[in-house]
PDB file of N, CA and C in Angstrom:
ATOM      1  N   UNK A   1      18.276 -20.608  -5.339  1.00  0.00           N
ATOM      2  CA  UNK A   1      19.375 -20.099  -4.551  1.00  0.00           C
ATOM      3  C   UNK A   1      19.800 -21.169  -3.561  1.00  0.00           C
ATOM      4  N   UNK A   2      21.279 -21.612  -3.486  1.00  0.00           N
ATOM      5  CA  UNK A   2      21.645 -22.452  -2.488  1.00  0.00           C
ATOM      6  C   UNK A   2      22.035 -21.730  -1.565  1.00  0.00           C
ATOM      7  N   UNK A   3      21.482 -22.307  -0.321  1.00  0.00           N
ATOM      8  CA  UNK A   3      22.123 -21.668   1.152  1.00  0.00           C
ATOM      9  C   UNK A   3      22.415 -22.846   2.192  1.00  0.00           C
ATOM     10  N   UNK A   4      23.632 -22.534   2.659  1.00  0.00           N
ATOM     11  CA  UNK A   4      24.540 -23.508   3.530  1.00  0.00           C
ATOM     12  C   UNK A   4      23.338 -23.822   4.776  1.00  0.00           C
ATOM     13  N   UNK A   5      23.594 -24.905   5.147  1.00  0.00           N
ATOM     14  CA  UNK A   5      23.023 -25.593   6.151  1.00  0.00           C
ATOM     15  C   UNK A   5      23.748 -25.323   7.430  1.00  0.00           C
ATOM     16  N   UNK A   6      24.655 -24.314   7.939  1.00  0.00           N
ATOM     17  CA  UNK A   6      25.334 -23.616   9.000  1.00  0.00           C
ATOM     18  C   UNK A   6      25.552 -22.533   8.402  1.00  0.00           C
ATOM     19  N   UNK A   7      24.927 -21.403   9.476  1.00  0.00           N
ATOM     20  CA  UNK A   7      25.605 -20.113   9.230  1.00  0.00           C
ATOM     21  C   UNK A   7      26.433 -19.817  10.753  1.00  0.00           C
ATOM     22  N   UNK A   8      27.176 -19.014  10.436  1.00  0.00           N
ATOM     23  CA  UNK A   8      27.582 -18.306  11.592  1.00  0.00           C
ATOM     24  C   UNK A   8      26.899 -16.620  11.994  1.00  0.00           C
ATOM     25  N   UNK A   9      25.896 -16.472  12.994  1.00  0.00           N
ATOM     26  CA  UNK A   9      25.413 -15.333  12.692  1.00  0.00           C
ATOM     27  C   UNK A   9      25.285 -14.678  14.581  1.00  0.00           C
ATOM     28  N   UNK A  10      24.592 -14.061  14.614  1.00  0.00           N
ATOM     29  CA  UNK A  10      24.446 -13.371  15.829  1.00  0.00           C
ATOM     30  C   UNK A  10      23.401 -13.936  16.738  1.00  0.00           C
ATOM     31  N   UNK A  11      23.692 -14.697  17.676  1.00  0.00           N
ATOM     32  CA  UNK A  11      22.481 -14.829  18.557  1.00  0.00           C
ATOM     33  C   UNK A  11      21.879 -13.941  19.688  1.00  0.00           C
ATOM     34  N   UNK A  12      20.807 -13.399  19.788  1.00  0.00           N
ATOM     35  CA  UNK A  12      20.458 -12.647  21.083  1.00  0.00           C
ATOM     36  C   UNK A  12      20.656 -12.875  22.069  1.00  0.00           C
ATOM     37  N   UNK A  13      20.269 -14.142  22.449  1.00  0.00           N
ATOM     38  CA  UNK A  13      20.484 -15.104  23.815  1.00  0.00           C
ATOM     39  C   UNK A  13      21.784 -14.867  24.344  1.00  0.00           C
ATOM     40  N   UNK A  14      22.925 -15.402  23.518  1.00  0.00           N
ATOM     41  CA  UNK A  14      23.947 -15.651  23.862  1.00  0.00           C
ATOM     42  C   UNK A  14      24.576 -14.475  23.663  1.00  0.00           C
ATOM     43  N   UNK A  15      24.218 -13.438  22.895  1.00  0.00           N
ATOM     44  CA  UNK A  15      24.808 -12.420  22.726  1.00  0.00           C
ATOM     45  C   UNK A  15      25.960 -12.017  22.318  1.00  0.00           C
ATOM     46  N   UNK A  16      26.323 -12.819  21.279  1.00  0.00           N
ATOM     47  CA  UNK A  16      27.449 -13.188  20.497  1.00  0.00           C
ATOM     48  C   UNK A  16      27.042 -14.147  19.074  1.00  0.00           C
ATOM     49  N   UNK A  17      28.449 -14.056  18.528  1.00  0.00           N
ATOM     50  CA  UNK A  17      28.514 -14.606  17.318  1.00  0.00           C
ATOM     51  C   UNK A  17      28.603 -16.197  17.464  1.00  0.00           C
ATOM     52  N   UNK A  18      27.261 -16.943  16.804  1.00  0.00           N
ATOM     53  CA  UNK A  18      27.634 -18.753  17.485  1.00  0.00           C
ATOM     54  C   UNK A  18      27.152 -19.146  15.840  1.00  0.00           C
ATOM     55  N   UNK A  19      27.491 -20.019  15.556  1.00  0.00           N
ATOM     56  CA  UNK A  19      27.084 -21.201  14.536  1.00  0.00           C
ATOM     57  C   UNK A  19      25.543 -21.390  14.348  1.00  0.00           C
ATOM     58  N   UNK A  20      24.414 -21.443  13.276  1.00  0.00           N
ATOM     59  CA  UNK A  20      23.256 -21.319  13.421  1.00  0.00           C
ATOM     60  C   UNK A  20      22.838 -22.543  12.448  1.00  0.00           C
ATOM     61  N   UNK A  21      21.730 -23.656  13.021  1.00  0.00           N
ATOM     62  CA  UNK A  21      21.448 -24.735  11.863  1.00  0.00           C
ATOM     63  C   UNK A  21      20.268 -24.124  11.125  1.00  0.00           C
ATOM     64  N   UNK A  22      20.293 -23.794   9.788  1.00  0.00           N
ATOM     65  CA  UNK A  22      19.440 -23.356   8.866  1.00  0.00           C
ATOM     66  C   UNK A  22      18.056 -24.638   8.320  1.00  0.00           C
ATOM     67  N   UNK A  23      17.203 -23.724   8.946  1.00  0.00           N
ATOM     68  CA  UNK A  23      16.052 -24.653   8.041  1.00  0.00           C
ATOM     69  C   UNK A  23      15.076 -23.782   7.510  1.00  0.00           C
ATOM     70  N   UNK A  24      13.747 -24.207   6.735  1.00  0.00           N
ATOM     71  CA  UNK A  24      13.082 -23.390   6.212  1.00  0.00           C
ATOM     72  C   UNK A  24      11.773 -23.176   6.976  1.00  0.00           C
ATOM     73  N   UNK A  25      11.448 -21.846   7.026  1.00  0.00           N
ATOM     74  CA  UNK A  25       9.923 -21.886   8.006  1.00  0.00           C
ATOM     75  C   UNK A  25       8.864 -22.395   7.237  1.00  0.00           C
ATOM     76  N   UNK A  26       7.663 -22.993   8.098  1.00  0.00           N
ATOM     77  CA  UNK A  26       6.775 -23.602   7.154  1.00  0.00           C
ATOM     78  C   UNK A  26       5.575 -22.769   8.586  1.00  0.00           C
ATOM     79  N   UNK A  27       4.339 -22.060   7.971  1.00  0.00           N
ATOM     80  CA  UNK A  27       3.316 -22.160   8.901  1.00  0.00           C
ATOM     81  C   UNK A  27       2.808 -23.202   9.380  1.00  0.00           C
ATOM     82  N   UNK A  28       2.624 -23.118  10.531  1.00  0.00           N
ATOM     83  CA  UNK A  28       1.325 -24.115  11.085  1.00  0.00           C
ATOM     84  C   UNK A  28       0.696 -23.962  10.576  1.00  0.00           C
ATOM     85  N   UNK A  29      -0.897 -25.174  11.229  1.00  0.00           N
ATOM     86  CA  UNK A  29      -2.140 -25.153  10.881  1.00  0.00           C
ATOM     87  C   UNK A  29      -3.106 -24.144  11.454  1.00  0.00           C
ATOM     88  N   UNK A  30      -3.922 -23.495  10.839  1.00  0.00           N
ATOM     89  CA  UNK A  30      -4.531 -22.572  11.507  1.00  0.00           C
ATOM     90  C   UNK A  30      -5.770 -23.266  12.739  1.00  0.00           C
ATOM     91  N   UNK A  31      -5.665 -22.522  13.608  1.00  0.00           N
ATOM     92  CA  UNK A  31      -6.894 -22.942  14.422  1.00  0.00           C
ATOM     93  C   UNK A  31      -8.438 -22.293  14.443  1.00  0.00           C
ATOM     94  N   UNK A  32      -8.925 -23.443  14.125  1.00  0.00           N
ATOM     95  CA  UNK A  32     -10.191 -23.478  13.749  1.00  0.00           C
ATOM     96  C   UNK A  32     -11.042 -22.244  14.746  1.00  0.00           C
ATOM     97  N   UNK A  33     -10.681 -22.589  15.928  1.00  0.00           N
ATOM     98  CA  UNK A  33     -11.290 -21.594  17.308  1.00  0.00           C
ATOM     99  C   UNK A  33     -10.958 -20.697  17.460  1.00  0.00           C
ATOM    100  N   UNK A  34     -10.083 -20.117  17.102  1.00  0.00           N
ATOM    101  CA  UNK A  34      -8.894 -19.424  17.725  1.00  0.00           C
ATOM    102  C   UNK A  34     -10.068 -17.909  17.391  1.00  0.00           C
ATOM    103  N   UNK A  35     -10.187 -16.663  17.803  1.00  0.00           N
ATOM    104  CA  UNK A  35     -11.234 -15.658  17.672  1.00  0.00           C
ATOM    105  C   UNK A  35     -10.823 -14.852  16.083  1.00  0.00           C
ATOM    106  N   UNK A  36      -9.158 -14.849  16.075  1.00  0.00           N
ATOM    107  CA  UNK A  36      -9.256 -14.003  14.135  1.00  0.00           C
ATOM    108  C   UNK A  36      -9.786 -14.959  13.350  1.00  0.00           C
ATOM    109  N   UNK A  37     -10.145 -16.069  13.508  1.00  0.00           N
ATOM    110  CA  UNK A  37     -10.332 -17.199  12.716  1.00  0.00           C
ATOM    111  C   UNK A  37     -12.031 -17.074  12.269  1.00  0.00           C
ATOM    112  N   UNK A  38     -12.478 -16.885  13.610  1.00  0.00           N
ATOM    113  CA  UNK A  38     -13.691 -17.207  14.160  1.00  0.00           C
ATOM    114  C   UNK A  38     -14.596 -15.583  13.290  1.00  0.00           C
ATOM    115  N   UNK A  39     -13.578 -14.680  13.453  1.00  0.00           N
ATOM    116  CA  UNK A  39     -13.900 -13.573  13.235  1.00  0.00           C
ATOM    117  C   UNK A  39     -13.885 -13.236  11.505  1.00  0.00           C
ATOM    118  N   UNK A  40     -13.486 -14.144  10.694  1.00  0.00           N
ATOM    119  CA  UNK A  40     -12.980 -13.882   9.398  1.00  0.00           C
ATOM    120  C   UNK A  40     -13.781 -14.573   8.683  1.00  0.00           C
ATOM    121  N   UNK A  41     -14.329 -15.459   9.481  1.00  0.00           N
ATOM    122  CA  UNK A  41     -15.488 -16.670   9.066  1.00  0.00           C
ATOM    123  C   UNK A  41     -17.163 -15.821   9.049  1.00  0.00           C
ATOM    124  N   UNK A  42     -16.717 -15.078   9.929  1.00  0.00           N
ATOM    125  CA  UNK A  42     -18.564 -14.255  10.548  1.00  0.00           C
ATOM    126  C   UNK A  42     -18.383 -13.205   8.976  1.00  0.00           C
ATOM    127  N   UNK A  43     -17.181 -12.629   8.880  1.00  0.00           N
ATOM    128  CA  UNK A  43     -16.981 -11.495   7.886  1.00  0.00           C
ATOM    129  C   UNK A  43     -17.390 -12.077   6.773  1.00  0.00           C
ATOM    130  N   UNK A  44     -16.844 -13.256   6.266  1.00  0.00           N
ATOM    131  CA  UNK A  44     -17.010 -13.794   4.936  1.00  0.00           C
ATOM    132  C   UNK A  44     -18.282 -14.311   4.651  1.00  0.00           C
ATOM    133  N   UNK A  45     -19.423 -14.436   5.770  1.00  0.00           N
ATOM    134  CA  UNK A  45     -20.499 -15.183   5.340  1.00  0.00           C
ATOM    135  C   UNK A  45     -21.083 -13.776   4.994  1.00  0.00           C
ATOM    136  N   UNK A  46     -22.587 -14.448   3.957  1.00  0.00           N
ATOM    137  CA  UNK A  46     -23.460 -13.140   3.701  1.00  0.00           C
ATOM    138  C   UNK A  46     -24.293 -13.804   2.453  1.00  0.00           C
ATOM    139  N   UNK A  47     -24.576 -12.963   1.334  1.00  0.00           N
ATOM    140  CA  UNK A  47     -25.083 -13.394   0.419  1.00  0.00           C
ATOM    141  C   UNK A  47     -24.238 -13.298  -0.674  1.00  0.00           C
ATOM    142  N   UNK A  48     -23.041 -13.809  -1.359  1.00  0.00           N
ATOM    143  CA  UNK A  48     -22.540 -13.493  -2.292  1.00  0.00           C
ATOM    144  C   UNK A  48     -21.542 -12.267  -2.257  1.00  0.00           C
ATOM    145  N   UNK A  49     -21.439 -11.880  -0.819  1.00  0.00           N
ATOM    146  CA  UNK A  49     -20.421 -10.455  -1.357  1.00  0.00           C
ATOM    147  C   UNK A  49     -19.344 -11.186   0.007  1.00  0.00           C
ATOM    148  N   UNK A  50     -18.143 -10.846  -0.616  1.00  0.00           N
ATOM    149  CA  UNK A  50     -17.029 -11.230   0.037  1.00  0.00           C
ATOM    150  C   UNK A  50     -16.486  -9.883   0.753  1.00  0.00           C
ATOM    151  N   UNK A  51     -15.437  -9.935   1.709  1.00  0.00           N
ATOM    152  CA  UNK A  51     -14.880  -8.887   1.957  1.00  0.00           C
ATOM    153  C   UNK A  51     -14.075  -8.113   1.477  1.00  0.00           C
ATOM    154  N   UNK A  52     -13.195  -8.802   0.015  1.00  0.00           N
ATOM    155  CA  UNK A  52     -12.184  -8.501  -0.546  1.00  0.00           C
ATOM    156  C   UNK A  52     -12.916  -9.170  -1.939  1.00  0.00           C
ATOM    157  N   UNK A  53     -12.219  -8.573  -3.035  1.00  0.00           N
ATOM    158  CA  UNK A  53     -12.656  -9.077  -4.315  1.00  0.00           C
ATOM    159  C   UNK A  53     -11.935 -10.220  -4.720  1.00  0.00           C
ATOM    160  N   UNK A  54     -11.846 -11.472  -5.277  1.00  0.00           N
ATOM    161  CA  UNK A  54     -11.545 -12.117  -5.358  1.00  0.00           C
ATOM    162  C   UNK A  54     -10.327 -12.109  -6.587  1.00  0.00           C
ATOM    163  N   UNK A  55      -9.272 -12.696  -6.267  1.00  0.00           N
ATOM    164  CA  UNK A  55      -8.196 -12.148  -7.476  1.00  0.00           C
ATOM    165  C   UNK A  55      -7.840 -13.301  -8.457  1.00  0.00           C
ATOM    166  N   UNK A  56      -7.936 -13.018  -9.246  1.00  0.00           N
ATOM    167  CA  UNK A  56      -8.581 -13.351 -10.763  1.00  0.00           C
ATOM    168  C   UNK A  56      -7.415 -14.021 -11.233  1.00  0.00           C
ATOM    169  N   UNK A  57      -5.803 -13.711 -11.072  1.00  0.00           N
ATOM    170  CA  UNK A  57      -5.071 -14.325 -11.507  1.00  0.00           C
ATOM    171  C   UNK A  57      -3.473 -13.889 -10.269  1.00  0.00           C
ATOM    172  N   UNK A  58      -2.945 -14.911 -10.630  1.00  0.00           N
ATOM    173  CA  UNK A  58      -1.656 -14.282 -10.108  1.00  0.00           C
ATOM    174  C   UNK A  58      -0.837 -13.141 -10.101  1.00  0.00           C
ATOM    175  N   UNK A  59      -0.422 -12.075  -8.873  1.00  0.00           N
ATOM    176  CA  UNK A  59       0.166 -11.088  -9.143  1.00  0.00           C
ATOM    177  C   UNK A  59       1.833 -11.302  -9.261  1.00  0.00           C
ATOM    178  N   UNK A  60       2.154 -12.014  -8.434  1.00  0.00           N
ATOM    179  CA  UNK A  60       3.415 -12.838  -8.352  1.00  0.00           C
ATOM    180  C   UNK A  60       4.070 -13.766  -8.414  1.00  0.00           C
ATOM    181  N   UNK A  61       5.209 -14.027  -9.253  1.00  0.00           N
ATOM    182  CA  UNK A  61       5.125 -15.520  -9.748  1.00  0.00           C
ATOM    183  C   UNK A  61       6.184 -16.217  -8.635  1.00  0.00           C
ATOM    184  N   UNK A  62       6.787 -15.817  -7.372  1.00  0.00           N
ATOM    185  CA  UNK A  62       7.245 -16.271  -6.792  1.00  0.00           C
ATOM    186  C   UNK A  62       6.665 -15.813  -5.280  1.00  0.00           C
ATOM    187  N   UNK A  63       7.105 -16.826  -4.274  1.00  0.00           N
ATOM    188  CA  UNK A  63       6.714 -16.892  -2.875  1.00  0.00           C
ATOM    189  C   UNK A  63       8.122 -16.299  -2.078  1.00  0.00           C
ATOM    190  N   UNK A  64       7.650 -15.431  -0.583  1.00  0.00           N
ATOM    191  CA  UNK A  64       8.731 -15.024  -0.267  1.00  0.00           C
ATOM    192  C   UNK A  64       9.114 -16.110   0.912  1.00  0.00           C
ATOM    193  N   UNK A  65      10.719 -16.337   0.962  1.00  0.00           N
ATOM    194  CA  UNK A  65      10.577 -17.661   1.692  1.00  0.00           C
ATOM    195  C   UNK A  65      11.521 -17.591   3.236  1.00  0.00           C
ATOM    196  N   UNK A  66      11.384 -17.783   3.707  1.00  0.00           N
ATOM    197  CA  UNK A  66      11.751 -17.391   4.980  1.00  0.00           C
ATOM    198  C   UNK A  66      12.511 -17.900   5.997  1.00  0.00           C
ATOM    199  N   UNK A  67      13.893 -17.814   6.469  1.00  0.00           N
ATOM    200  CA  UNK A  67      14.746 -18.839   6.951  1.00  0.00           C
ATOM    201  C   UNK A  67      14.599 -19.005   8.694  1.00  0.00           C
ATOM    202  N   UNK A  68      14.629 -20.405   8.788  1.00  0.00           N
ATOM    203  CA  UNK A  68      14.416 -20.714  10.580  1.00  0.00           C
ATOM    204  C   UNK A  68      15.916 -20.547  10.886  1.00  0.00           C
ATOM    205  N   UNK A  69      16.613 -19.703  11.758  1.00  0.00           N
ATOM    206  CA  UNK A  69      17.849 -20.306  11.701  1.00  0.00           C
ATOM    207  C   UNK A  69      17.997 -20.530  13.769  1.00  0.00           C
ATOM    208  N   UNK A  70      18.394 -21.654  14.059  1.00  0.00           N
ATOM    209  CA  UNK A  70      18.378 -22.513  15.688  1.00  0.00           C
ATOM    210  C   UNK A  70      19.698 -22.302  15.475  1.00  0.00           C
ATOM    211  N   UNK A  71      20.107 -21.978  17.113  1.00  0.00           N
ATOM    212  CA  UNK A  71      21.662 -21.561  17.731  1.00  0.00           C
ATOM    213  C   UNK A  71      22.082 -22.815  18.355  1.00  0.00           C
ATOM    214  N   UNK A  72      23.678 -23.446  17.753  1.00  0.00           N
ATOM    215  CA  UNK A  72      23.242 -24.771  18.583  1.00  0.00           C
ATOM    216  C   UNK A  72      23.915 -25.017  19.603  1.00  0.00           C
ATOM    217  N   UNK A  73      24.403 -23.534  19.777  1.00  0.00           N
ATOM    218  CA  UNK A  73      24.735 -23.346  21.575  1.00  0.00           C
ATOM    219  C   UNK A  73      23.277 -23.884  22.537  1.00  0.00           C
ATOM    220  N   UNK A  74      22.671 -22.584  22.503  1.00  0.00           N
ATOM    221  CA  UNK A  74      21.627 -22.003  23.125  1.00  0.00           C
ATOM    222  C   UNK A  74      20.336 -22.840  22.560  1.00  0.00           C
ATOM    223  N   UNK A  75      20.111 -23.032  21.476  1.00  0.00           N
ATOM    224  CA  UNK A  75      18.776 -23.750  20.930  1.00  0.00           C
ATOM    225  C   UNK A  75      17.707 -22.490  20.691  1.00  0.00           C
ATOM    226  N   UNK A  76      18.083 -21.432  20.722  1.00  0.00           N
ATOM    227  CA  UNK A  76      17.131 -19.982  20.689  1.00  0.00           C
ATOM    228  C   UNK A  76      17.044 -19.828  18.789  1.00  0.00           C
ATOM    229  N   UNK A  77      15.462 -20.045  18.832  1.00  0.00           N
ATOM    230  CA  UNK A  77      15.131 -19.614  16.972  1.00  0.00           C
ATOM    231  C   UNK A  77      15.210 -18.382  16.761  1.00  0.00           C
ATOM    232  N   UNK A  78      15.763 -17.704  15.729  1.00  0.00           N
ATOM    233  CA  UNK A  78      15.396 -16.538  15.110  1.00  0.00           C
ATOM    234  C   UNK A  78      15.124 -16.728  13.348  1.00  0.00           C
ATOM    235  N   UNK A  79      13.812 -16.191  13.012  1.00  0.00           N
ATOM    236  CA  UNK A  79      13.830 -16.159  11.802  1.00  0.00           C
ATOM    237  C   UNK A  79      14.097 -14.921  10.831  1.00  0.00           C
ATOM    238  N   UNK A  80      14.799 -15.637   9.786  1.00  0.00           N
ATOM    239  CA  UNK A  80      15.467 -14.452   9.262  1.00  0.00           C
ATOM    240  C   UNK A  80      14.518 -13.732   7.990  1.00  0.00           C
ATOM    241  N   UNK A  81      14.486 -12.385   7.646  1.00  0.00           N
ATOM    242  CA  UNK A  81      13.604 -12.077   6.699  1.00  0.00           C
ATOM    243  C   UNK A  81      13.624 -12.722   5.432  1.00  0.00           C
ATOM    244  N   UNK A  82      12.221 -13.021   5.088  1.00  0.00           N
ATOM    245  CA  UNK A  82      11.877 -13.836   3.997  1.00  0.00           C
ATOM    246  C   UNK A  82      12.860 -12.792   2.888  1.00  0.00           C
ATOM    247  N   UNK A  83      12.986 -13.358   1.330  1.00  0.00           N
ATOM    248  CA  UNK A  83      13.478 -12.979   0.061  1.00  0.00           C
ATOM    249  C   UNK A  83      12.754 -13.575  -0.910  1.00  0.00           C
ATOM    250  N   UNK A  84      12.215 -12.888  -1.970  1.00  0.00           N
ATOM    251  CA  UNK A  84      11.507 -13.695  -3.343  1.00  0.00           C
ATOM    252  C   UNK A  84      12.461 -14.830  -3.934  1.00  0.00           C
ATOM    253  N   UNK A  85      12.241 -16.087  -4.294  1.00  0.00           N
ATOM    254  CA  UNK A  85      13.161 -16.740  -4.507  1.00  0.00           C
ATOM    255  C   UNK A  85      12.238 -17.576  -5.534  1.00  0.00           C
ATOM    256  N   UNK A  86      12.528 -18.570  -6.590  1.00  0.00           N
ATOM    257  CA  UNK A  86      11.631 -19.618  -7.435  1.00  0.00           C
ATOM    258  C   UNK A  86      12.155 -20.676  -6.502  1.00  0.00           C
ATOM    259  N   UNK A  87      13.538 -21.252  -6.420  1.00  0.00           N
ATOM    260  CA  UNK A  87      13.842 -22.098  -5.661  1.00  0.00           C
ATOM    261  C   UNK A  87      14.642 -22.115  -4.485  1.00  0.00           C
ATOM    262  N   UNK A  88      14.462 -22.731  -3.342  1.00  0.00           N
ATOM    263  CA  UNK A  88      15.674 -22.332  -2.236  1.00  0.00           C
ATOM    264  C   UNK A  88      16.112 -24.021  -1.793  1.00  0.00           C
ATOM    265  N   UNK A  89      17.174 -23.804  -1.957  1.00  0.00           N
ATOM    266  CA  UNK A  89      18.001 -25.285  -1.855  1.00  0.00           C
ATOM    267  C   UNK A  89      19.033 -25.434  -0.623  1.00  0.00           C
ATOM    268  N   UNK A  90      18.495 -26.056   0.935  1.00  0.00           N
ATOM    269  CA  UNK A  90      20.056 -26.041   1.757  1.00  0.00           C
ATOM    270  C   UNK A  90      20.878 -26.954   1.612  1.00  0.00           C
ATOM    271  N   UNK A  91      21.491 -26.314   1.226  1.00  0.00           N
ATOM    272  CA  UNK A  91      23.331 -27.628   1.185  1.00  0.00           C
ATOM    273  C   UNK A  91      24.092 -27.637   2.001  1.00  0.00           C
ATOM    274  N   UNK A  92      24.941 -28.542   2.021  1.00  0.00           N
ATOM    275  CA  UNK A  92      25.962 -29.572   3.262  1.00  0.00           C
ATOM    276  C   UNK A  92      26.786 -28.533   2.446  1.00  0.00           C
ATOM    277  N   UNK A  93      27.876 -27.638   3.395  1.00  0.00           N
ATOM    278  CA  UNK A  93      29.069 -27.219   2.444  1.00  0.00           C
ATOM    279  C   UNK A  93      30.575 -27.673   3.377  1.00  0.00           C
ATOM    280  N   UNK A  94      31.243 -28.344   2.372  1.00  0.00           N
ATOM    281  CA  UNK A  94      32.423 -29.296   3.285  1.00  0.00           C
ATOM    282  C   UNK A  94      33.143 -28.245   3.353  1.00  0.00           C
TER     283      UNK A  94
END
Protein backbone atom coordinates (compact mmCIF):
# COMPACT_ATOMS: atom_id res chain seq x y z
CA UNK A 1 0.00 0.00 0.00
CA UNK A 2 1.39 3.48 -0.94
CA UNK A 3 0.81 6.30 1.47
CA UNK A 4 1.70 10.00 0.83
CA UNK A 5 4.46 11.41 2.82
CA UNK A 6 1.97 14.56 3.94
CA UNK A 7 -1.30 14.15 5.19
CA UNK A 8 -3.53 16.76 6.15
CA UNK A 9 -5.23 15.54 9.37
CA UNK A 10 -6.33 16.80 12.81
CA UNK A 11 -3.94 17.87 15.38
CA UNK A 12 -4.86 17.96 19.17
CA UNK A 13 -2.39 20.52 20.10
CA UNK A 14 -3.32 22.90 17.69
CA UNK A 15 -6.71 21.91 17.54
CA UNK A 16 -7.30 22.12 14.05
CA UNK A 17 -6.75 20.77 10.72
CA UNK A 18 -2.61 21.23 9.90
CA UNK A 19 -0.43 19.24 7.39
CA UNK A 20 1.15 15.99 9.08
CA UNK A 21 4.85 14.43 7.97
CA UNK A 22 4.15 10.63 7.77
CA UNK A 23 6.65 8.14 8.94
CA UNK A 24 6.56 4.61 10.10
CA UNK A 25 6.66 3.59 13.89
CA UNK A 26 9.44 1.31 14.74
CA UNK A 27 9.72 0.07 18.67
CA UNK A 28 12.51 0.83 20.72
CA UNK A 29 14.86 -1.31 22.45
CA UNK A 30 13.57 -2.94 25.35
CA UNK A 31 15.14 -2.23 28.70
CA UNK A 32 16.93 -4.72 30.19
CA UNK A 33 16.00 -3.21 33.97
CA UNK A 34 13.08 -1.84 33.49
CA UNK A 35 10.63 -4.20 36.33
CA UNK A 36 7.99 -5.89 33.28
CA UNK A 37 11.20 -6.93 31.87
CA UNK A 38 12.72 -8.02 35.01
CA UNK A 39 9.43 -9.62 35.84
CA UNK A 40 8.98 -11.79 32.56
CA UNK A 41 12.51 -13.04 32.95
CA UNK A 42 11.73 -14.44 36.82
CA UNK A 43 8.33 -15.99 35.01
CA UNK A 44 10.15 -17.68 32.22
CA UNK A 45 12.89 -19.32 34.24
CA UNK A 46 12.11 -22.86 35.81
CA UNK A 47 12.71 -26.27 34.57
CA UNK A 48 11.50 -26.61 31.07
CA UNK A 49 7.96 -25.23 31.42
CA UNK A 50 7.39 -21.86 29.88
CA UNK A 51 4.56 -19.58 30.62
CA UNK A 52 2.87 -19.78 27.33
CA UNK A 53 3.24 -22.73 24.91
CA UNK A 54 5.44 -22.13 22.39
CA UNK A 55 3.89 -21.54 18.78
CA UNK A 56 4.84 -23.95 16.40
CA UNK A 57 4.21 -22.03 13.27
CA UNK A 58 2.89 -18.83 12.01
CA UNK A 59 -0.67 -17.64 12.63
CA UNK A 60 -0.35 -14.60 10.42
CA UNK A 61 1.25 -13.95 7.41
CA UNK A 62 1.33 -10.25 7.74
CA UNK A 63 2.47 -7.57 10.49
CA UNK A 64 0.18 -4.76 11.61
CA UNK A 65 1.99 -1.56 10.77
CA UNK A 66 1.56 1.55 12.31
CA UNK A 67 1.82 5.24 11.16
CA UNK A 68 3.99 8.10 13.13
CA UNK A 69 2.30 11.04 11.80
CA UNK A 70 4.45 14.80 13.33
CA UNK A 71 2.42 18.20 12.92
CA UNK A 72 4.76 20.53 11.30
CA UNK A 73 3.12 23.38 12.85
CA UNK A 74 3.33 22.24 16.39
CA UNK A 75 5.89 19.18 16.14
CA UNK A 76 3.13 17.13 18.41
CA UNK A 77 3.28 13.03 17.35
CA UNK A 78 0.21 11.16 17.04
CA UNK A 79 0.21 7.64 15.98
CA UNK A 80 -2.24 6.45 13.83
CA UNK A 81 -3.86 2.85 14.18
CA UNK A 82 -1.80 0.14 12.85
CA UNK A 83 -3.60 -1.92 9.49
CA UNK A 84 -2.45 -5.54 8.23
CA UNK A 85 -0.48 -4.68 5.27
CA UNK A 86 2.49 -7.19 3.26
CA UNK A 87 3.99 -3.93 2.12
CA UNK A 88 3.76 -0.18 3.14
CA UNK A 89 5.51 2.23 0.82
CA UNK A 90 5.68 6.37 1.63
CA UNK A 91 5.72 8.39 -1.45
CA UNK A 92 6.59 12.03 -2.47
CA UNK A 93 3.10 12.91 -4.17
CA UNK A 94 3.67 16.13 -6.54
Amino acid sequence: MKVPKKIRTYCPRCRKHTPHTVMLYKPGKRRALSLGERRYRRKQEGYGSKRRPEQKRFAKTTKKQTLKLKCDECGYIIHREGIRLKKLEIVEVA
